[in-house]
Protein backbone atom coordinates (compact mmCIF):
# COMPACT_ATOMS: atom_id res chain seq x y z
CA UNK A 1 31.48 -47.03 79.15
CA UNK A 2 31.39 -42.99 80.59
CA UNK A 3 30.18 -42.11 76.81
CA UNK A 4 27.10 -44.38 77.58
CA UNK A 5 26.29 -42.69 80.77
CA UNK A 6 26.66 -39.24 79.45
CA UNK A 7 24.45 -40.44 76.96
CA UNK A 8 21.74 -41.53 79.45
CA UNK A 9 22.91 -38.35 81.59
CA UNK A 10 22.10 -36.20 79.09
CA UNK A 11 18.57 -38.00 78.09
CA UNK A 12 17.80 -37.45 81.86
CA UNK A 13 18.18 -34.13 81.79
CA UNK A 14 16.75 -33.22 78.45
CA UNK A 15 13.37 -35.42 80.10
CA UNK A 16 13.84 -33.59 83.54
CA UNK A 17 14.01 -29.79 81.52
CA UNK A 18 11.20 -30.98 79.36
CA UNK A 19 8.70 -33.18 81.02
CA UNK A 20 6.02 -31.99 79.19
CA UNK A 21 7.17 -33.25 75.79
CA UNK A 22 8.52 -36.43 77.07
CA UNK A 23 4.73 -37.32 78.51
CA UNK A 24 2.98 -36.31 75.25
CA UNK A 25 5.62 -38.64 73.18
CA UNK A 26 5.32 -41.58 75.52
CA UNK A 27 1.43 -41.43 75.56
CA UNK A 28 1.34 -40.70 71.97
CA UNK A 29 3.62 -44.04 71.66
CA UNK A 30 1.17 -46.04 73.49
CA UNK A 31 -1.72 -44.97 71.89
CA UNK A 32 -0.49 -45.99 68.75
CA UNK A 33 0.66 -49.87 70.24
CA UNK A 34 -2.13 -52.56 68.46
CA UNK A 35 -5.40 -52.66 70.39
CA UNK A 36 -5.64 -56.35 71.90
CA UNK A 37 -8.39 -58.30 70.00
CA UNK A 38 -9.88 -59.74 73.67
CA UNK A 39 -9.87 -56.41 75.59
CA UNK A 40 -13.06 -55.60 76.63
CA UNK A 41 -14.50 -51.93 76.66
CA UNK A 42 -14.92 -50.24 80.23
CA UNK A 43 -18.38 -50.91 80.57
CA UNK A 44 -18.24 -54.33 79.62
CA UNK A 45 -15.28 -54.98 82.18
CA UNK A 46 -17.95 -53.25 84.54
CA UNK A 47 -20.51 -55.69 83.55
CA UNK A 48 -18.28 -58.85 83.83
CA UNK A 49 -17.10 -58.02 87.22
CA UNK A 50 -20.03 -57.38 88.53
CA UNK A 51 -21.11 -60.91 87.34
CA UNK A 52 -18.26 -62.27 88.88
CA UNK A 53 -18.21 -60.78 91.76
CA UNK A 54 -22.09 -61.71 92.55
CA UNK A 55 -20.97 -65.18 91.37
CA UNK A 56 -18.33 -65.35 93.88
CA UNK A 57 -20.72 -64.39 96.70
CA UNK A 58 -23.04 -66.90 95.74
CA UNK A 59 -20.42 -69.32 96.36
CA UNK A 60 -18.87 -68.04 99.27
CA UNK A 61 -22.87 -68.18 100.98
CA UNK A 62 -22.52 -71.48 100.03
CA UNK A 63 -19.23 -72.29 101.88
CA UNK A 64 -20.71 -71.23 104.93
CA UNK A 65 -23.94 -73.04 104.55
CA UNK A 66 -21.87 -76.22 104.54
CA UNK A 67 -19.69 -75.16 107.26
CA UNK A 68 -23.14 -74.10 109.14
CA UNK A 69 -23.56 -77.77 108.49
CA UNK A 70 -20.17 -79.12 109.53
CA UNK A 71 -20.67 -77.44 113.16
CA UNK A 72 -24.40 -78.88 113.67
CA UNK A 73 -23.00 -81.98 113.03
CA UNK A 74 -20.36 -81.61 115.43
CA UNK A 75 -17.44 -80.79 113.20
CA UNK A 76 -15.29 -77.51 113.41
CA UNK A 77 -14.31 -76.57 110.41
CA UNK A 78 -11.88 -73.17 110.38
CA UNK A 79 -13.08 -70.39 107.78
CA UNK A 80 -11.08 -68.86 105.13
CA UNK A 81 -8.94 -65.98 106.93
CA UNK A 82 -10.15 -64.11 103.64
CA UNK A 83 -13.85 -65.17 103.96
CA UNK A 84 -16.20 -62.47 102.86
CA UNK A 85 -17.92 -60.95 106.50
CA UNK A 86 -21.40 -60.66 104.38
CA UNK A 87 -21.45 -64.20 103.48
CA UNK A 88 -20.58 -65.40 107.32
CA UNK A 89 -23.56 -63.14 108.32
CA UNK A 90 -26.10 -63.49 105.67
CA UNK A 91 -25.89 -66.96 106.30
CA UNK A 92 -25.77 -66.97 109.96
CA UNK A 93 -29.09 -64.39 109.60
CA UNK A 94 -30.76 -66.94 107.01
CA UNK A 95 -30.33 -69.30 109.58
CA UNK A 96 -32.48 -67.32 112.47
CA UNK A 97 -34.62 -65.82 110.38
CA UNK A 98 -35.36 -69.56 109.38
CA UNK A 99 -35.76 -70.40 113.05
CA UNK A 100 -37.71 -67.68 114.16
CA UNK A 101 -40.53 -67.97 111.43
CA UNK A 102 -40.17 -72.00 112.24
């Protein structure tokens, strides 16, 4: 059991006298792990989560329409806690700007 700590006592210091070398192995280690056949370059990551994210908003804008709804009616409905500000306001601004050109 104290040869097996040495061990890693001694690996520990050889990586804390040598950091340099130990970084340059480790990322030459992962750069030679397989490439994932469904990862998707940076730009197209870019490009996705820009889609989602727009598709999200869309969403969310209409969450608060129907909530805009629920309170005409008469019925309180509580909002997400997470609810996206921008969708809360662009639809409470679609709403007067509706009004006032009305």
């Amino acid at each position: 059991m104290n040869r097996h700590r040495a061990g890693g006592s001694f690996r520990a210091i050889l990586a804390w006298l040598d950091r340099d070398t130990l970084l340059k192995r480790i990322e030459t280690e992962i750069d030679m792990l397989p490439q994932p056949l469904l990862a998707l370059s940076e730009e197209d990551k870019a490009s996705r989560l820009q889609e989602v994210q727009a598709a999200l908003f869309k969403l969310e804008l209409q969450e608060e329409a129907a909530i805009g709804m629920a309170l005409e009616s008469g019925i309180e409905l509580a909002r997400r806690p997470d609810a996206d500000p921008a969708a809360i306001l662009g639809s409470v601004v679609g709403k007067a700007a509706a009004r006032a050109a009305a």
